[in-house]
C-alpha atoms as a PDB file:
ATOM      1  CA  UNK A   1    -179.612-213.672 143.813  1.00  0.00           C
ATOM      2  CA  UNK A   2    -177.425-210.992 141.990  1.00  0.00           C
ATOM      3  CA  UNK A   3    -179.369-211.197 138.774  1.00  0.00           C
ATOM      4  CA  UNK A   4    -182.753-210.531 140.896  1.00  0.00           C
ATOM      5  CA  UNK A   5    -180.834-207.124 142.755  1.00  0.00           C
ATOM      6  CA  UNK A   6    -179.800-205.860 139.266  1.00  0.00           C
ATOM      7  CA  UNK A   7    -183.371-206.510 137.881  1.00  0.00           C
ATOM      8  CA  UNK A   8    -185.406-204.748 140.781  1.00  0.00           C
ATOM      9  CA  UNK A   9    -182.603-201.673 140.409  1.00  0.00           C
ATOM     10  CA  UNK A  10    -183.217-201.450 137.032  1.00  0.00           C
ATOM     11  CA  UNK A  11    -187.121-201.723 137.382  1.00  0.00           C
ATOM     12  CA  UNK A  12    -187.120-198.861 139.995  1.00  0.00           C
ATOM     13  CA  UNK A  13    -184.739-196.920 138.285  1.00  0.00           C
ATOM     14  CA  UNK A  14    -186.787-197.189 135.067  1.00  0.00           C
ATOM     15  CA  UNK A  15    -189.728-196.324 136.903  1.00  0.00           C
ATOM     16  CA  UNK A  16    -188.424-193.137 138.901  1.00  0.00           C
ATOM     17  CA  UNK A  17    -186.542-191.858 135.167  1.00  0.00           C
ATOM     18  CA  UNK A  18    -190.581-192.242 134.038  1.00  0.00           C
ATOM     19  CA  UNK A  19    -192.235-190.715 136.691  1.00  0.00           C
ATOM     20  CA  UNK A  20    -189.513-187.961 136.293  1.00  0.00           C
ATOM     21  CA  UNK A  21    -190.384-186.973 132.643  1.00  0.00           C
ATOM     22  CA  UNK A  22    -194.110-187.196 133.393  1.00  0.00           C
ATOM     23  CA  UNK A  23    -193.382-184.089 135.939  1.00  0.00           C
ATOM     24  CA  UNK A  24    -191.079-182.594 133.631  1.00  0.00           C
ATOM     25  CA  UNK A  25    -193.009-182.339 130.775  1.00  0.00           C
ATOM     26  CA  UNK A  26    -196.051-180.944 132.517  1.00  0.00           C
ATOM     27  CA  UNK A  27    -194.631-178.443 134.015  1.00  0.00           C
ATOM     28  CA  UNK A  28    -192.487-177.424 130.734  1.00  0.00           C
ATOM     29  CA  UNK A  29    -195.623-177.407 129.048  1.00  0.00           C
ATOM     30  CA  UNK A  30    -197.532-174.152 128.298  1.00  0.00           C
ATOM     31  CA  UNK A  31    -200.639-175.170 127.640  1.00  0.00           C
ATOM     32  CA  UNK A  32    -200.864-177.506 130.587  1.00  0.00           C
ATOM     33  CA  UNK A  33    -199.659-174.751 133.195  1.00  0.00           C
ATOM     34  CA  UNK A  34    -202.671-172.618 131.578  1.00  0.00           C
ATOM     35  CA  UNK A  35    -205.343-174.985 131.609  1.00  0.00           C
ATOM     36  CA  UNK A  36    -204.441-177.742 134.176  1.00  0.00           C
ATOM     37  CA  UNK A  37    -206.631-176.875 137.289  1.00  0.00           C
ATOM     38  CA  UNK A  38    -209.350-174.799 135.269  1.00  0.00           C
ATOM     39  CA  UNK A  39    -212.696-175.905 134.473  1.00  0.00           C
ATOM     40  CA  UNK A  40    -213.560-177.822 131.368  1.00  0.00           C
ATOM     41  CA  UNK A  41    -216.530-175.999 130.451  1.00  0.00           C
ATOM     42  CA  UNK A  42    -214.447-172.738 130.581  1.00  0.00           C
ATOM     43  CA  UNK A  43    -212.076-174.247 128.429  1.00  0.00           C
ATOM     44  CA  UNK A  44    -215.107-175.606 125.840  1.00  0.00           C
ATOM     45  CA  UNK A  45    -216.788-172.424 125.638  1.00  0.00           C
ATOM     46  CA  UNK A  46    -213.715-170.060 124.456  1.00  0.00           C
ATOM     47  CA  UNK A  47    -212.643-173.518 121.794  1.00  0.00           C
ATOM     48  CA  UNK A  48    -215.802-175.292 120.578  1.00  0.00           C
ATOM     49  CA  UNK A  49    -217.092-178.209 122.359  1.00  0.00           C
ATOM     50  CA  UNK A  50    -215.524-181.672 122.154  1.00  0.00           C
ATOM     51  CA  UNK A  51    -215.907-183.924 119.487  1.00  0.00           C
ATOM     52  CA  UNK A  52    -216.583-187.067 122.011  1.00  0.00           C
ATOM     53  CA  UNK A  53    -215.323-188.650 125.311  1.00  0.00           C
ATOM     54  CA  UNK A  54    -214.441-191.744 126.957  1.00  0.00           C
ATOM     55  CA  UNK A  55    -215.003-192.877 130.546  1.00  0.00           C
ATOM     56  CA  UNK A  56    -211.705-194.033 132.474  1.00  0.00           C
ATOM     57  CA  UNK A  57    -211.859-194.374 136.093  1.00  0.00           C
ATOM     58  CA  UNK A  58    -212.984-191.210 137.823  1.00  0.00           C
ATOM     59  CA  UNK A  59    -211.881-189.534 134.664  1.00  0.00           C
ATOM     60  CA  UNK A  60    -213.272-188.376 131.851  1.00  0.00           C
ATOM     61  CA  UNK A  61    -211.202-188.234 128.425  1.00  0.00           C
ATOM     62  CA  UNK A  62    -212.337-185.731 125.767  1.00  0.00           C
ATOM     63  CA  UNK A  63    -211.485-185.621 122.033  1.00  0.00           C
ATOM     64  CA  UNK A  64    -211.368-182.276 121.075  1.00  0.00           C
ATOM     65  CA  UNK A  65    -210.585-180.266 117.550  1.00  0.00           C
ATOM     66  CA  UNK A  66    -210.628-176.100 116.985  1.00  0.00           C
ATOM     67  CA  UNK A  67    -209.004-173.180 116.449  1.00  0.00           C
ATOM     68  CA  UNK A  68    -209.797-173.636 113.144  1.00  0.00           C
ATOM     69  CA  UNK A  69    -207.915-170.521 111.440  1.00  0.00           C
ATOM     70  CA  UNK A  70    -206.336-169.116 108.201  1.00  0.00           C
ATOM     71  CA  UNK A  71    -202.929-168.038 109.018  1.00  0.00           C
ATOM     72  CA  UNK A  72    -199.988-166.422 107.296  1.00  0.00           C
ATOM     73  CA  UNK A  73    -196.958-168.461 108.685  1.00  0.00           C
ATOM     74  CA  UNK A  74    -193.088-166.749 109.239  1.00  0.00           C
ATOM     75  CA  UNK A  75    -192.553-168.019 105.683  1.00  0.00           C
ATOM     76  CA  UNK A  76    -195.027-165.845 104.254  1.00  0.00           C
ATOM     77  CA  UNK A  77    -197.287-168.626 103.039  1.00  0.00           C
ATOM     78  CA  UNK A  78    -200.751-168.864 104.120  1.00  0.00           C
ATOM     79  CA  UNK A  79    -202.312-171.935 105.690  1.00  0.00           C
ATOM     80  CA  UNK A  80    -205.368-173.650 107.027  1.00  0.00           C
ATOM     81  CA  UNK A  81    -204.586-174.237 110.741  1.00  0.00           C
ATOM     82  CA  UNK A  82    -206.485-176.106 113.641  1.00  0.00           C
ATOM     83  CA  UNK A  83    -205.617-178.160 117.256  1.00  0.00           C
ATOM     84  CA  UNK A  84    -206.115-181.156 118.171  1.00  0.00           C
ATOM     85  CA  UNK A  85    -205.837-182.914 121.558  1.00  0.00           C
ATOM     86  CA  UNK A  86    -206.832-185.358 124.508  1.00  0.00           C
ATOM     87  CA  UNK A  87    -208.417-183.652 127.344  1.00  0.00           C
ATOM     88  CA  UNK A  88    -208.293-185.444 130.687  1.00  0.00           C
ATOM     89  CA  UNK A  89    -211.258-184.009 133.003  1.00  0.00           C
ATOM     90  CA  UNK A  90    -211.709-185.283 136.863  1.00  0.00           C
ATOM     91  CA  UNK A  91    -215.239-186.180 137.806  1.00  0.00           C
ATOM     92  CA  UNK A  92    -215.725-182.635 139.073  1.00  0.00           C
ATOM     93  CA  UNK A  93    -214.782-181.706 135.347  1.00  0.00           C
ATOM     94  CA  UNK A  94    -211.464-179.996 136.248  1.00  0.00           C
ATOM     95  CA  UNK A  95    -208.798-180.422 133.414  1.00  0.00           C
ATOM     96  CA  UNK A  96    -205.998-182.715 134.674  1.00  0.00           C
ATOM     97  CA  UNK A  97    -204.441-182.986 131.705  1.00  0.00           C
ATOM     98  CA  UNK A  98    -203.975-181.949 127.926  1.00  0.00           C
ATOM     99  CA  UNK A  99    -202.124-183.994 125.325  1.00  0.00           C
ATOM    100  CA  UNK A 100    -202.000-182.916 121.791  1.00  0.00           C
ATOM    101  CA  UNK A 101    -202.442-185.073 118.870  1.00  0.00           C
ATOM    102  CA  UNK A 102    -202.280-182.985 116.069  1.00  0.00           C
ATOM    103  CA  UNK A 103    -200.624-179.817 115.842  1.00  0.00           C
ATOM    104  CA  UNK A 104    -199.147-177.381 112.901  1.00  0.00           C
ATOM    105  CA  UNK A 105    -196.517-174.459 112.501  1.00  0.00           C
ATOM    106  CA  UNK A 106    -198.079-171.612 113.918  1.00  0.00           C
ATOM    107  CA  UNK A 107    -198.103-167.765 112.971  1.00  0.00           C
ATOM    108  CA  UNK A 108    -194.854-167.087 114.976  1.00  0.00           C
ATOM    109  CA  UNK A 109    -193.270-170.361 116.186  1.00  0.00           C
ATOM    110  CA  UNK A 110    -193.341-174.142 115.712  1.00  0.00           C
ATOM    111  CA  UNK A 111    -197.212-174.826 117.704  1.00  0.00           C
ATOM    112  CA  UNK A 112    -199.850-173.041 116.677  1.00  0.00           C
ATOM    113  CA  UNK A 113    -201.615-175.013 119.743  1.00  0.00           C
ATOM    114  CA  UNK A 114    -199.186-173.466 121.570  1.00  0.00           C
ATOM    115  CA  UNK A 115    -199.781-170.499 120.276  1.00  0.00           C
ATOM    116  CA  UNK A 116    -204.099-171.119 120.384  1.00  0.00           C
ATOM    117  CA  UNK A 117    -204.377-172.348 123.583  1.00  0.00           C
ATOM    118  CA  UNK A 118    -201.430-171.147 125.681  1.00  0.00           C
ATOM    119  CA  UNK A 119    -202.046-167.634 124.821  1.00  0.00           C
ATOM    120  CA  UNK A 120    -197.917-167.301 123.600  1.00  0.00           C
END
């Protein structure tokens, strides 16, 4: 009977220390506290339009690349720059979420899809 207390402790405190970072992170991250409530076709127009999207639930998940720039980094280099991310949409197309999935140094920190889409 111990073993079974110990194991539904751990599961709940494993699943509150989750739930915990998922609330952390999006509100620590910039662009998700600009774009998380806005429209999706707001956010299309001003980046380019997705690349393609995938049906969950009463979701919608978009690929999306852009941004596509020529930068001159804090090193003094030059590079080729661009975003890439996951954009979760609700059925009214409302962004609910935006997860990155490919990101570079940007002009004046470490994101330059920080520095793209979160306007820093």
């Amino acid at each position: 009977m111990s073993r079974r207390l110990i194991a539904s402790t751990t599961v709940f405190a494993l699943t509150a220390a989750l739930a915990s970072c998922t609330t952390v992170s999006l509100a620590d991250n910039p662009i998700n506290k600009r774009w998380v409530g806005h429209s999706a076709g707001e956010f299309f127009a001003k980046y380019n339009p997705p690349l393609d999207d995938t049906a969950s639930g009463s979701s919608t998940i978009f690929n999306w690349r852009g941004g596509y720039k020529r930068i001159k980094l804090q090193t003094g280099a030059n590079a080729s720059v661009s975003c890439s991310a996951k954009i979760t949409v609700s059925d009214a197309y409302v962004i609910r979420d935006i997860t990155i999935t490919a990101d570079r140094p940007g002009a004046t920190g470490p994101s330059y899809c920080e520095e793209l889409l979160a306007g820093a």
